[in-house]
Protein backbone atom coordinates (compact mmCIF):
# COMPACT_ATOMS: atom_id res chain seq x y z
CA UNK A 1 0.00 0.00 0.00
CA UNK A 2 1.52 3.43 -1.09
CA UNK A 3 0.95 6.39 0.89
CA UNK A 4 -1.09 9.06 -0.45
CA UNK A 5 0.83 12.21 -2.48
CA UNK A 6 1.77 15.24 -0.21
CA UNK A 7 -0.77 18.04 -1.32
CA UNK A 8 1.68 20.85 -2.78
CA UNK A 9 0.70 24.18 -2.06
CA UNK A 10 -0.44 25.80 -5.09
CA UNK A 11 1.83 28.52 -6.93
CA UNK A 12 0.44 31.80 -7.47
CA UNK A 13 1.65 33.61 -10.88
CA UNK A 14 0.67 37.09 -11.20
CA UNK A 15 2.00 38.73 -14.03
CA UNK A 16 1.59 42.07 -16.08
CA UNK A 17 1.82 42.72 -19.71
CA UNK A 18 1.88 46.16 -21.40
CA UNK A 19 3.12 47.47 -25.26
CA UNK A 20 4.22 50.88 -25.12
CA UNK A 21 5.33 53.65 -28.14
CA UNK A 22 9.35 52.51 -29.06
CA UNK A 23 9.76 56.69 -27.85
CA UNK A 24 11.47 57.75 -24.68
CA UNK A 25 8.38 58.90 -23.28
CA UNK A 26 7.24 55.12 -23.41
CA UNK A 27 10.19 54.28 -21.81
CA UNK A 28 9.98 56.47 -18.77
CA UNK A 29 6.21 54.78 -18.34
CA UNK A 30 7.32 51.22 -18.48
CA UNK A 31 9.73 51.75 -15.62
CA UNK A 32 6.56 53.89 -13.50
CA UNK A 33 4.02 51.04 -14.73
CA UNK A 34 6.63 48.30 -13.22
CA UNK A 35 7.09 50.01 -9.64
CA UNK A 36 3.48 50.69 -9.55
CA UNK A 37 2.31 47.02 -10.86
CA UNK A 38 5.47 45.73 -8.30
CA UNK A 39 3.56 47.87 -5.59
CA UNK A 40 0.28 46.86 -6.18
CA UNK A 41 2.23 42.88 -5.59
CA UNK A 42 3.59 44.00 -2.37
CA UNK A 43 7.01 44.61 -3.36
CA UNK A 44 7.59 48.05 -1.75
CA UNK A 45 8.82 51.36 -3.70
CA UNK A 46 12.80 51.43 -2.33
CA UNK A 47 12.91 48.11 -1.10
CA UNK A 48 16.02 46.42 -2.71
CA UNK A 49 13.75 44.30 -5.90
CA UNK A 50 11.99 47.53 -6.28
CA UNK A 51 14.95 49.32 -7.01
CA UNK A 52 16.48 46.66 -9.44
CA UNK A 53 13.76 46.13 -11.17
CA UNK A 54 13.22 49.91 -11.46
CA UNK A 55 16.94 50.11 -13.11
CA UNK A 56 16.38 46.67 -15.10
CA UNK A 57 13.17 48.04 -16.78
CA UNK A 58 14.45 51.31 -17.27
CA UNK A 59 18.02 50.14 -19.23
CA UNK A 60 15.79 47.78 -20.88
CA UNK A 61 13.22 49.87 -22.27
CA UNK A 62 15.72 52.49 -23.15
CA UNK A 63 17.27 49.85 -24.95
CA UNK A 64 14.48 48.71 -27.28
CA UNK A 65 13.63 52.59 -27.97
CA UNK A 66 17.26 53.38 -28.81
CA UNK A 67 18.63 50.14 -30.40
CA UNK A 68 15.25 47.83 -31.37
CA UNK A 69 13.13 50.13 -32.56
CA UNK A 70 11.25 49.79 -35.69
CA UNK A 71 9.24 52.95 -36.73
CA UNK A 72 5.38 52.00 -36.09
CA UNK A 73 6.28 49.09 -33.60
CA UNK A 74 5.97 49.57 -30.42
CA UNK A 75 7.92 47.15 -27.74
CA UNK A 76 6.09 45.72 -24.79
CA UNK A 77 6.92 44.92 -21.30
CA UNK A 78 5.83 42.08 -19.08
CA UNK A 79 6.75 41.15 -15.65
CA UNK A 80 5.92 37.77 -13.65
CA UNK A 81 6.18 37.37 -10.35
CA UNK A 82 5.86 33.89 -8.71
CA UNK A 83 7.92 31.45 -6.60
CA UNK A 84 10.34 33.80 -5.19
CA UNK A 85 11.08 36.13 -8.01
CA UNK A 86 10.36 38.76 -10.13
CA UNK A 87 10.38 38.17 -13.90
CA UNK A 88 11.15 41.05 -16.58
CA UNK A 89 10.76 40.80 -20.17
CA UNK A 90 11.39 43.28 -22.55
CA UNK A 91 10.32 42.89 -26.55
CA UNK A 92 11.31 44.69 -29.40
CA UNK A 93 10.93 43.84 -32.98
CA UNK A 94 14.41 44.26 -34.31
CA UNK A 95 16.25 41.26 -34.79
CA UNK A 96 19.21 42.36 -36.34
CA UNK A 97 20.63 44.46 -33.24
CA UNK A 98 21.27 41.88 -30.93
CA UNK A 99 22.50 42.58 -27.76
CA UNK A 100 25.58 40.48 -26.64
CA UNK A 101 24.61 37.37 -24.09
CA UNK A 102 25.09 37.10 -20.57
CA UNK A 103 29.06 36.90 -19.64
CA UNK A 104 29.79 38.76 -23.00
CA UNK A 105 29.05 41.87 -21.66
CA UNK A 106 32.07 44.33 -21.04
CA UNK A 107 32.54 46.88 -18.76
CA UNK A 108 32.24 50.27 -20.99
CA UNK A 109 34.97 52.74 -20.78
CA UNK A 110 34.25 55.03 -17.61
CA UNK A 111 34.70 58.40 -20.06
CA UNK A 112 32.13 57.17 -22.83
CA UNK A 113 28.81 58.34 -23.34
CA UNK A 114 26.91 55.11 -22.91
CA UNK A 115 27.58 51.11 -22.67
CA UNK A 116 26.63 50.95 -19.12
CA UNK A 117 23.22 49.34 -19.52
CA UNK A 118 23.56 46.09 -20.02
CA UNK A 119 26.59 46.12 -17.13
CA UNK A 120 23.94 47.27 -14.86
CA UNK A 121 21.36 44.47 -15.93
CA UNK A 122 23.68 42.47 -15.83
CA UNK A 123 24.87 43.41 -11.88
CA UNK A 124 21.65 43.79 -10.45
CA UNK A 125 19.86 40.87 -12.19
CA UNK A 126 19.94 37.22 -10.45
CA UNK A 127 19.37 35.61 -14.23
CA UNK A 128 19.14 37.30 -17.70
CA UNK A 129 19.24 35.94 -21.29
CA UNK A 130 18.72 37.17 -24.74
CA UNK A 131 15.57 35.56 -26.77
CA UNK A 132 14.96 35.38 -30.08
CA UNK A 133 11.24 35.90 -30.80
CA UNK A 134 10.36 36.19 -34.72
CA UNK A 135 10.29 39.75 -35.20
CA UNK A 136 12.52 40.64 -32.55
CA UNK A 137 13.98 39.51 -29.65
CA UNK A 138 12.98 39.63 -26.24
CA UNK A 139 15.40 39.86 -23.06
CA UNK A 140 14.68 38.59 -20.08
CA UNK A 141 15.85 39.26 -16.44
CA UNK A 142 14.79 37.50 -13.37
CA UNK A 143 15.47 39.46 -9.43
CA UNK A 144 15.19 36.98 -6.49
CA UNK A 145 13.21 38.12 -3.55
CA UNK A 146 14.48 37.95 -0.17
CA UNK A 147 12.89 35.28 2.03
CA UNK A 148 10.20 33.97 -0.83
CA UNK A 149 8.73 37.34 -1.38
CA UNK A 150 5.62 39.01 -0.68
């Protein structure tokens, strides 16, 4: 006679998608959509998440306006959170500007003008990885949660 399975507690995924104008007005509103939908999660504006997610979404965005934009596309933004962490996701539709995967990113020289976001994603973010997704790519960046999260 086998014993009966353990029950599992069941996993909560809440998650958040939004496409937004490839301009740096849309941008600036994906990172205030992300605190504000991180917020509404119970991951508190200038807790330590907060702020890397805040960072991640912002270098991210600005990314897909600046180097994945296609005129009349816009990108979009999702975030998941579940099981301990916070899931970012970032979508453009350019494929041919491809952003360099994780542990091929360089440290930019400290008197240039830019080069510095993909250092940061890749500093504050626990995970991250470059997708492709016919017509663009999306990149993805996962924060961990202190104690399980909210």
């Amino acid at each position: 006679m086998t014993a009966p399975p353990t029950p599992q507690p069941p996993v909560t995924v809440r998650t958040f998608a939004q496409r937004l104008s490839a301009t740096p007005r849309g941008a600036r509103l994906a990172r205030h959509l992300a605190l504000h939908q991180l917020d509404a999660w119970g991951v508190p504006h200038g807790s330590n998440a907060s702020d890397a997610v805040a960072v991640i979404v912002a270098e991210l965005a600005a990314n897909a306006v600046t180097h994945g934009r296609v005129p009349g596309r816009d990108f979009e933004l999702r975030l998941d959170l579940a099981a301990g962490r916070i899931g970012v996701e970032v979508t453009d539709t350019l494929a041919e500007r491809r952003p360099p995967a994780p542990g091929a990113v360089h440290m930019p020289d400290p008197l240039g003008d830019g080069g510095r976001g993909l250092a940061l994603v890749a500093a504050l973010a626990d995970r991250w990885e470059v997708r492709d997704r016919p017509p663009g790519k999306t990149v993805r960046a996962e924060v961990d949660l202190p104690g399980g999260g909210p």
